[in-house]
N, C-alpha and C. Protein backbone atom coordinates (compact mmCIF):
# COMPACT_ATOMS: atom_id res chain seq x y z
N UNK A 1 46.49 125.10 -93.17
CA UNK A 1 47.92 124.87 -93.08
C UNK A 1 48.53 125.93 -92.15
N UNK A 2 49.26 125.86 -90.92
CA UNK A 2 50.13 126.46 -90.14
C UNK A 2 50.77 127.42 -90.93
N UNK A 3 51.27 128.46 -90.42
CA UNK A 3 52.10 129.70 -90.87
C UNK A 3 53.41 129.15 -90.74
N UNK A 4 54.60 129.20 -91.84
CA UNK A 4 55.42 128.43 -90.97
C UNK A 4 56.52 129.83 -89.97
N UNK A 5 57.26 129.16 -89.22
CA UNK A 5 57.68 129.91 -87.88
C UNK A 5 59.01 130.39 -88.90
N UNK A 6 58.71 131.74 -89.24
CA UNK A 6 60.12 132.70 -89.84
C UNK A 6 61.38 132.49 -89.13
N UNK A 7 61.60 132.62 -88.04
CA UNK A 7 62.70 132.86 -87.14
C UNK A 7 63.17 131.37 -87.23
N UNK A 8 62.32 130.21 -87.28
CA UNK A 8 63.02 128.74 -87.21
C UNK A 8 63.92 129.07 -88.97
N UNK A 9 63.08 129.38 -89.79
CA UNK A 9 63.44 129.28 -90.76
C UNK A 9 64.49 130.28 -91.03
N UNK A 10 64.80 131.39 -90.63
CA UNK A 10 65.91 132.03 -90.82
C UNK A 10 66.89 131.60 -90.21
N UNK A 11 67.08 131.39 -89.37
CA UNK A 11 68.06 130.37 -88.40
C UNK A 11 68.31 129.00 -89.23
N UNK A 12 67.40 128.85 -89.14
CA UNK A 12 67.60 127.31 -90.06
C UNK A 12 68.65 127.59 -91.15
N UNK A 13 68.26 129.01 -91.99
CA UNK A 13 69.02 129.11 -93.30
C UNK A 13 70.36 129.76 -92.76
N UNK A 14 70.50 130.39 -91.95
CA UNK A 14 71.84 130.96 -91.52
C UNK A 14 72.78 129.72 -91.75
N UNK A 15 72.00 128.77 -90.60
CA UNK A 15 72.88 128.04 -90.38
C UNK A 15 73.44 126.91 -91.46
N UNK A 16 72.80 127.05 -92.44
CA UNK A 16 73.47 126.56 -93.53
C UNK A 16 73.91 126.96 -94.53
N UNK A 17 73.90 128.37 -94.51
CA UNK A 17 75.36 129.64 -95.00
C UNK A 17 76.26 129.14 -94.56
N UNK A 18 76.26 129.09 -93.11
CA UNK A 18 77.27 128.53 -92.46
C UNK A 18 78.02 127.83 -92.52
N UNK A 19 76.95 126.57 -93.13
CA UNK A 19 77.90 125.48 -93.00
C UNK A 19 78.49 124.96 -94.01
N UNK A 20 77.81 125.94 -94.92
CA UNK A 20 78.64 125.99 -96.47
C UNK A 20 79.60 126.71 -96.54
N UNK A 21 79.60 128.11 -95.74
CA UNK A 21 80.80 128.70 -95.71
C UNK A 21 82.15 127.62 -95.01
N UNK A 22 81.56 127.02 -94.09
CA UNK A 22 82.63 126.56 -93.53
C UNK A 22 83.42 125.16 -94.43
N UNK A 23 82.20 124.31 -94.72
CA UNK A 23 82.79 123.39 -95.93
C UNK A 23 83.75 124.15 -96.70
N UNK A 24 83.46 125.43 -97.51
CA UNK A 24 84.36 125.99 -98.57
C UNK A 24 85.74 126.58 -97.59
N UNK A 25 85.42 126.83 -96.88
CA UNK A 25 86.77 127.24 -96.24
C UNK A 25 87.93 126.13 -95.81
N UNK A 26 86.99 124.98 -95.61
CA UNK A 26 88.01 123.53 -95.27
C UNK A 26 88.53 122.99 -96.76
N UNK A 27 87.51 123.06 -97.90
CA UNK A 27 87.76 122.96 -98.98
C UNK A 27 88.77 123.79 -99.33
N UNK A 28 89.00 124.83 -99.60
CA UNK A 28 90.23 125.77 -99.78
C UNK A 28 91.57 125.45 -99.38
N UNK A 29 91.23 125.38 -97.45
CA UNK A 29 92.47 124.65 -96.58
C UNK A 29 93.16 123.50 -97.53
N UNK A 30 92.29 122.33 -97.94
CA UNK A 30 92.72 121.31 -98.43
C UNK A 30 93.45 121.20 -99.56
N UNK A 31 92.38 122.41 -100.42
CA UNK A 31 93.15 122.45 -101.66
C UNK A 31 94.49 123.33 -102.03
N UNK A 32 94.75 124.18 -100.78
CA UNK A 32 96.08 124.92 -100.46
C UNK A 32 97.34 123.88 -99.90
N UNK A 33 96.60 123.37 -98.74
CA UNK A 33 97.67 121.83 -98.68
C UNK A 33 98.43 121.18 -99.70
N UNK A 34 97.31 121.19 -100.60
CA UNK A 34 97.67 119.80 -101.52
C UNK A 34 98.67 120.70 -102.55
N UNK A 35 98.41 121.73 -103.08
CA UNK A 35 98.86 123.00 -104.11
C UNK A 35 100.61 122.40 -103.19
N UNK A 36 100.83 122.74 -101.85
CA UNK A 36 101.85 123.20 -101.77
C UNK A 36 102.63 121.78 -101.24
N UNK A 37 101.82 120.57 -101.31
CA UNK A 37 102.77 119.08 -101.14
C UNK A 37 103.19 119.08 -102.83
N UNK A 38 101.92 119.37 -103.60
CA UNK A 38 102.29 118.99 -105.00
C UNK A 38 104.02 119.61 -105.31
N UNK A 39 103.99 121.37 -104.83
CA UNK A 39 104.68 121.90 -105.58
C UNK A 39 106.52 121.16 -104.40
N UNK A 40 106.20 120.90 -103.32
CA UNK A 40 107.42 120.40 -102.47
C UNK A 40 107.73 119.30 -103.43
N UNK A 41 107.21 118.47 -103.56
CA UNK A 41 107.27 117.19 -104.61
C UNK A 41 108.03 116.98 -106.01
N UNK A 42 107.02 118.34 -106.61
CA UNK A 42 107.69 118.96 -107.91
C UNK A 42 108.93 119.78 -107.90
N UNK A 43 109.41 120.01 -106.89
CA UNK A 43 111.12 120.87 -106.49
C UNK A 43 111.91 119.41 -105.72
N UNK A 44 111.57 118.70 -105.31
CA UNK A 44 112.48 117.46 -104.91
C UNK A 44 113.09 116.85 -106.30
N UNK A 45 111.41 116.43 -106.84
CA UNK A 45 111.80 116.07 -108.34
C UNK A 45 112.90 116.29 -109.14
N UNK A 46 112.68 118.20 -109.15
CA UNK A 46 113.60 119.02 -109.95
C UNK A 46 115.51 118.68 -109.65
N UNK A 47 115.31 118.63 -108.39
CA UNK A 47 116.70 118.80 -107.57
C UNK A 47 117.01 117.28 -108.02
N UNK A 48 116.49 116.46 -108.08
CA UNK A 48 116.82 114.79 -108.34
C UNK A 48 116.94 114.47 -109.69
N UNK A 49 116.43 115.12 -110.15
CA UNK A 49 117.05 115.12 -111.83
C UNK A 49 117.78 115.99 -112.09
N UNK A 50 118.26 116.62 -112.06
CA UNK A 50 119.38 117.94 -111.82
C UNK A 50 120.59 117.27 -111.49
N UNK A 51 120.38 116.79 -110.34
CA UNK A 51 121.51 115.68 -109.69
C UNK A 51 122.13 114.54 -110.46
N UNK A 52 120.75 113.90 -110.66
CA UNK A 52 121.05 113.11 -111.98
C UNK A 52 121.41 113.29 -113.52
N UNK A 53 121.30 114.41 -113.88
CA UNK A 53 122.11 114.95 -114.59
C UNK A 53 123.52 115.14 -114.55
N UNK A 54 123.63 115.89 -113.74
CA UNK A 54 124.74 115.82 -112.73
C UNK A 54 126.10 115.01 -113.07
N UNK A 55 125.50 113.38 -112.30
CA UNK A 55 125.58 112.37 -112.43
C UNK A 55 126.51 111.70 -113.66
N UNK A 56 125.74 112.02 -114.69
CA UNK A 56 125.67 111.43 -115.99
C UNK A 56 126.65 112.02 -117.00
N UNK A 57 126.78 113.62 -116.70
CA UNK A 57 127.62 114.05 -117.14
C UNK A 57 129.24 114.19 -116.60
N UNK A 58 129.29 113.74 -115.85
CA UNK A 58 130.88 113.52 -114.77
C UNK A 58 130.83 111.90 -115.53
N UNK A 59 129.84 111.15 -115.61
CA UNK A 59 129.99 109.64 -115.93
C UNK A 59 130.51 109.94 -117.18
N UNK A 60 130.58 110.65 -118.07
CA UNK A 60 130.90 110.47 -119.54
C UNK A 60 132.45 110.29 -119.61
């Protein structure tokens, strides 16, 4: 059986540190996105029921 070639194989593995580092870093990106549509969403919300409160109590 052949020796296998170290240097392919360290390279080889770098490069899929790599590319895991980089998945988790897009992963993060995404999940920071989403954190901060959720929380824009959840303060529109707030302000629209607030309003509607608002609303309801001038209606009485």
């Amino acid at each position: 059986m052949p020796e296998p070639d170290l240097g392919y194989l360290a390279e080889k593995n770098e490069n899929l540190e790599y590319g895991n580092e980089d998945a988790r870093t897009k992963m993060q990106k995404r999940m920071q996105e989403y954190a901060e549509t959720n929380a824009r969403i959840c303060r529109n919300e707030c302000k629209n029921m607030q309003k509607r409160m608002q609303e309801l109590k001038c209606g009485k």
